[in-house]
N, C-alpha and C. Protein backbone atom coordinates (compact mmCIF):
# COMPACT_ATOMS: atom_id res chain seq x y z
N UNK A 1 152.52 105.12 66.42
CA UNK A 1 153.84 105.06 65.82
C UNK A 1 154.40 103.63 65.87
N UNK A 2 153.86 103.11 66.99
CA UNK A 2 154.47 101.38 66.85
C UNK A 2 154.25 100.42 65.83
N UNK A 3 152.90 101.04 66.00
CA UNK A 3 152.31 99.90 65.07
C UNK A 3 152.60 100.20 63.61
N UNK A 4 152.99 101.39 63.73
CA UNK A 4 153.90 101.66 61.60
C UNK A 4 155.44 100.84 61.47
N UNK A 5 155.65 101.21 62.93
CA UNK A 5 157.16 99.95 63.09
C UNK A 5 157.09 99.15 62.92
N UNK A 6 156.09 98.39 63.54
CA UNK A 6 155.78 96.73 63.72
C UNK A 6 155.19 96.58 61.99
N UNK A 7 154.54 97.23 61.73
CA UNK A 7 154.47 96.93 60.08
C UNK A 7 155.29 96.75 59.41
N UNK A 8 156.06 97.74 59.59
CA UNK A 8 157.13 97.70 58.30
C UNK A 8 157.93 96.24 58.81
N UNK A 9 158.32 96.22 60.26
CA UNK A 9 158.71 94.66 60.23
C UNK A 9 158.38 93.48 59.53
N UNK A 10 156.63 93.89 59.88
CA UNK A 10 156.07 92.56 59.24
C UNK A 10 156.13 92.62 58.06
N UNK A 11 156.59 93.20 57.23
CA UNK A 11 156.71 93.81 55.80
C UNK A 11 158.05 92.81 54.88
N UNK A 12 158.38 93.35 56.27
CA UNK A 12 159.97 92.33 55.68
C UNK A 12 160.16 91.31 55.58
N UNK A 13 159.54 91.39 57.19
CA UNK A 13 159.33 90.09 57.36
C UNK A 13 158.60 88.90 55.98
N UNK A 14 157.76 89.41 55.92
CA UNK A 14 156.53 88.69 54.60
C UNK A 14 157.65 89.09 53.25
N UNK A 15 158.63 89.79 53.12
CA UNK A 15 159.22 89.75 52.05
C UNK A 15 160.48 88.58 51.91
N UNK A 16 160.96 89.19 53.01
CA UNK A 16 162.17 87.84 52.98
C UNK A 16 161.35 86.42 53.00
N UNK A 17 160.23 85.88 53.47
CA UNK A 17 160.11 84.37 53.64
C UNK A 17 159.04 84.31 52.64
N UNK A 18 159.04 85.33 51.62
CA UNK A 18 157.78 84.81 50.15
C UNK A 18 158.43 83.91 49.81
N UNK A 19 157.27 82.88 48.96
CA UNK A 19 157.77 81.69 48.73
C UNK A 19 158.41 81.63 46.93
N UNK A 20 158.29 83.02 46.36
CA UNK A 20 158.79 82.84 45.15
C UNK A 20 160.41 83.71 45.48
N UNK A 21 160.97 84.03 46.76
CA UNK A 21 161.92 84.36 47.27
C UNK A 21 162.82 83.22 47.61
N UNK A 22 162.69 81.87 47.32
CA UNK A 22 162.60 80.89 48.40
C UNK A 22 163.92 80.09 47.60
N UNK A 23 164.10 80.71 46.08
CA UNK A 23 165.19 80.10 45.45
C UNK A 23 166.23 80.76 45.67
N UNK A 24 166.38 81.82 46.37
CA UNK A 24 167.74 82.85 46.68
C UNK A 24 167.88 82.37 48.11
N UNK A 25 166.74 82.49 48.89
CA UNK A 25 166.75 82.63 50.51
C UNK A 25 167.35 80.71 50.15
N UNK A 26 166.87 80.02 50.11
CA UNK A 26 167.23 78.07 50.10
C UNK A 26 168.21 78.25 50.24
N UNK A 27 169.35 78.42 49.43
CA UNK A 27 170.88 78.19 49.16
C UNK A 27 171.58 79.03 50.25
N UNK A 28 171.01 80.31 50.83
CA UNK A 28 171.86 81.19 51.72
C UNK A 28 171.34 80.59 52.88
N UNK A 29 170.37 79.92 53.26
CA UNK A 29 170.28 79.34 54.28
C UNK A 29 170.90 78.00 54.78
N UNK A 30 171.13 77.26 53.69
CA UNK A 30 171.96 76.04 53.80
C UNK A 30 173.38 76.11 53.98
N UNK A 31 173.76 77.79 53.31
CA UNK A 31 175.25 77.84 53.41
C UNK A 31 175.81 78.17 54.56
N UNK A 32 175.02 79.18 55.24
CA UNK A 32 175.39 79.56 56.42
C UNK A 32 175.00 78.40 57.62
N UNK A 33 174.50 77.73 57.58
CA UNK A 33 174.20 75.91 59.04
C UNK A 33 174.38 75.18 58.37
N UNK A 34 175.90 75.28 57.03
CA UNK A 34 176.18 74.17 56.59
C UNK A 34 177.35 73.29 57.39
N UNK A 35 177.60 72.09 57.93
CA UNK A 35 178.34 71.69 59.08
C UNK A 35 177.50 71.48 60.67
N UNK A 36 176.05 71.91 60.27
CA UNK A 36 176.04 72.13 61.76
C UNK A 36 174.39 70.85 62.07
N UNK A 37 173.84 70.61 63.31
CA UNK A 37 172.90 69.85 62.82
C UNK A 37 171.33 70.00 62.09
N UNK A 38 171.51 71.50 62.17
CA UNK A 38 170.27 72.10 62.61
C UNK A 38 170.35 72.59 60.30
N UNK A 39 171.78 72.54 59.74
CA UNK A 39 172.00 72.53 58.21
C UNK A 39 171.43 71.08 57.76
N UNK A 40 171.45 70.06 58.52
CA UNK A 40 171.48 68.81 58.04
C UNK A 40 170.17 68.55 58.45
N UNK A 41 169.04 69.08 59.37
CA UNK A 41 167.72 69.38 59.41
C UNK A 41 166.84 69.54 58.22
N UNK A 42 167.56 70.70 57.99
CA UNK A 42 167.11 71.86 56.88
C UNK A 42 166.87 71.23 55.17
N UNK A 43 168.25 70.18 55.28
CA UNK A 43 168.50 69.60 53.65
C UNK A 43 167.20 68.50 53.49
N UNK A 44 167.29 67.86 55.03
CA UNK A 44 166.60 66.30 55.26
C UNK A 44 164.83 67.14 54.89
N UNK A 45 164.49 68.26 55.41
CA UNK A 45 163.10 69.10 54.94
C UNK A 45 162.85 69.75 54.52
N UNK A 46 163.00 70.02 53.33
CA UNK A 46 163.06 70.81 52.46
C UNK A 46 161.36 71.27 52.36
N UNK A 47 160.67 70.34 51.76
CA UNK A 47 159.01 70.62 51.97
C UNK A 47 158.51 71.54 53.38
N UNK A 48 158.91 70.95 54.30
CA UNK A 48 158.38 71.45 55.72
C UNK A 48 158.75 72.47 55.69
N UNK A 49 160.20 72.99 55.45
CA UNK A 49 160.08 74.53 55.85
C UNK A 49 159.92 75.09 54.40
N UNK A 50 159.85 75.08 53.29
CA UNK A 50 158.96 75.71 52.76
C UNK A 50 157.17 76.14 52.39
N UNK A 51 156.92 75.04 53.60
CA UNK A 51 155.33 75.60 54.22
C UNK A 51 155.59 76.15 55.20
N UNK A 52 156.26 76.12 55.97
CA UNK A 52 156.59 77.35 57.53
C UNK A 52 156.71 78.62 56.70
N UNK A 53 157.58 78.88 55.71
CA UNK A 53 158.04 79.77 55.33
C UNK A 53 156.47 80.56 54.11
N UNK A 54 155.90 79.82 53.91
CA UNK A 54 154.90 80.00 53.31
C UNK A 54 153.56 81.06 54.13
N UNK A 55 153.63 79.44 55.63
CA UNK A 55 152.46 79.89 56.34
C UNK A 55 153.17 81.73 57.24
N UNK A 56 154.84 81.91 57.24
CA UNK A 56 155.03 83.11 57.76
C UNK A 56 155.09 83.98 56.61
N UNK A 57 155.23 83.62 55.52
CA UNK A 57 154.66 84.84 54.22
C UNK A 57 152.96 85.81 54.59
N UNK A 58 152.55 84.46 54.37
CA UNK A 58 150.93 85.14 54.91
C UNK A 58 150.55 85.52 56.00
N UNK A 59 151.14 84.94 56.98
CA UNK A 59 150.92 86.35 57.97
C UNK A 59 151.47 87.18 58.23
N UNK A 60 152.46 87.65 58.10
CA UNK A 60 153.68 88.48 57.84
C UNK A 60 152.88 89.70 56.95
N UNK A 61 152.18 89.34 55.71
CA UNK A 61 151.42 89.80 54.87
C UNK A 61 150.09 90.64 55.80
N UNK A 62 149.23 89.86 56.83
CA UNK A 62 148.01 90.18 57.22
C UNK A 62 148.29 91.03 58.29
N UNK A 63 150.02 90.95 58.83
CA UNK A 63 149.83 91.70 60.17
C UNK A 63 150.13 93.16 59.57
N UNK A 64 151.33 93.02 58.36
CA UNK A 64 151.83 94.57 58.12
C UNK A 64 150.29 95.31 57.27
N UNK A 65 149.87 94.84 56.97
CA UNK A 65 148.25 95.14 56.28
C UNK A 65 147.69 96.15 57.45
N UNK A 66 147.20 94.94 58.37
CA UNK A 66 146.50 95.80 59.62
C UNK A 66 147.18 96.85 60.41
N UNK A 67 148.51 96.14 60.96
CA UNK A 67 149.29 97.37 61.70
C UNK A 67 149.55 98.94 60.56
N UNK A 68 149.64 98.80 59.69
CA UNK A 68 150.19 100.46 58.93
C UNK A 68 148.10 100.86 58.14
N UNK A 69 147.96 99.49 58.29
CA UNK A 69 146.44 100.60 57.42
C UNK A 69 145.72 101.18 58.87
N UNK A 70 146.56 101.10 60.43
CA UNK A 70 145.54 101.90 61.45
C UNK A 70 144.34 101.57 62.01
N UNK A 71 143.61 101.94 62.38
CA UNK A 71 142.69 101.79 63.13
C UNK A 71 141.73 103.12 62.71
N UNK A 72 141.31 103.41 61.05
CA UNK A 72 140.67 103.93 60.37
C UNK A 72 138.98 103.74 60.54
N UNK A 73 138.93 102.97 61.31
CA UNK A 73 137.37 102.74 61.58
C UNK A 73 136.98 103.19 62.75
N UNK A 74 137.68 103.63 63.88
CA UNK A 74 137.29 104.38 64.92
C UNK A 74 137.15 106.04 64.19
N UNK A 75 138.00 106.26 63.17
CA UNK A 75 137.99 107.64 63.10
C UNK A 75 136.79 108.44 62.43
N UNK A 76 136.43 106.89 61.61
CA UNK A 76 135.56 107.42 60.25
C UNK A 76 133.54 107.66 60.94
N UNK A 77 134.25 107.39 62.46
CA UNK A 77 132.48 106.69 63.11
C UNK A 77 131.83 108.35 63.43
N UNK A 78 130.85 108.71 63.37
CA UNK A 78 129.96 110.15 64.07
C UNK A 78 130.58 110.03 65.77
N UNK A 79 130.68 111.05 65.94
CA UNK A 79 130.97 111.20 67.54
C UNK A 79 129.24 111.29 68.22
N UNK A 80 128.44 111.61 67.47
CA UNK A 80 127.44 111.38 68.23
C UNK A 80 126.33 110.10 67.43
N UNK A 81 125.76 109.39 68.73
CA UNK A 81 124.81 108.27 67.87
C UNK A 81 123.50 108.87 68.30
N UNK A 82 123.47 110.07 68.65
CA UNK A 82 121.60 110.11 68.20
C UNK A 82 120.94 111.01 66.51
């Protein structure tokens, strides 16, 4: 059951930080740490965190994959090997 939780997290996860998401998510992220130093980070790297945000798309992608598709290969094996 966790691991359908932890999927669907990673689900979201990999949805909110896709990188063709990245023209809605940009602007709501600048607006909300706008004033602060960590907004004035963000403007100065624009490139950098849209490869963070990239490299957490894809795994975000590989974990909700594995966690909800199970552990289907223990089930599918013969209980006996002779």
């Amino acid at each position: 059951m966790w691991f359908k939780i932890r999927g669907y997290v990673a689900g979201a996860v990999a949805f909110i930080t896709c990188p063709c998401h990245l023209i809605i998510i940009w602007p709501v992220l600048l607006v909300l740490t706008a004033g602060t130093a960590f907004g004035a980070w963000l403007a100065q790297n624009q490139l950098l965190v849209a490869a963070l945000m990239t490299v957490t798309f894809i795994g975000g992608l590989g974990l909700a994959y594995r966690w909800l598709r199970g552990n289907r290969t223990a089930a599918c094996r013969p209980n006996n090997l002779t």
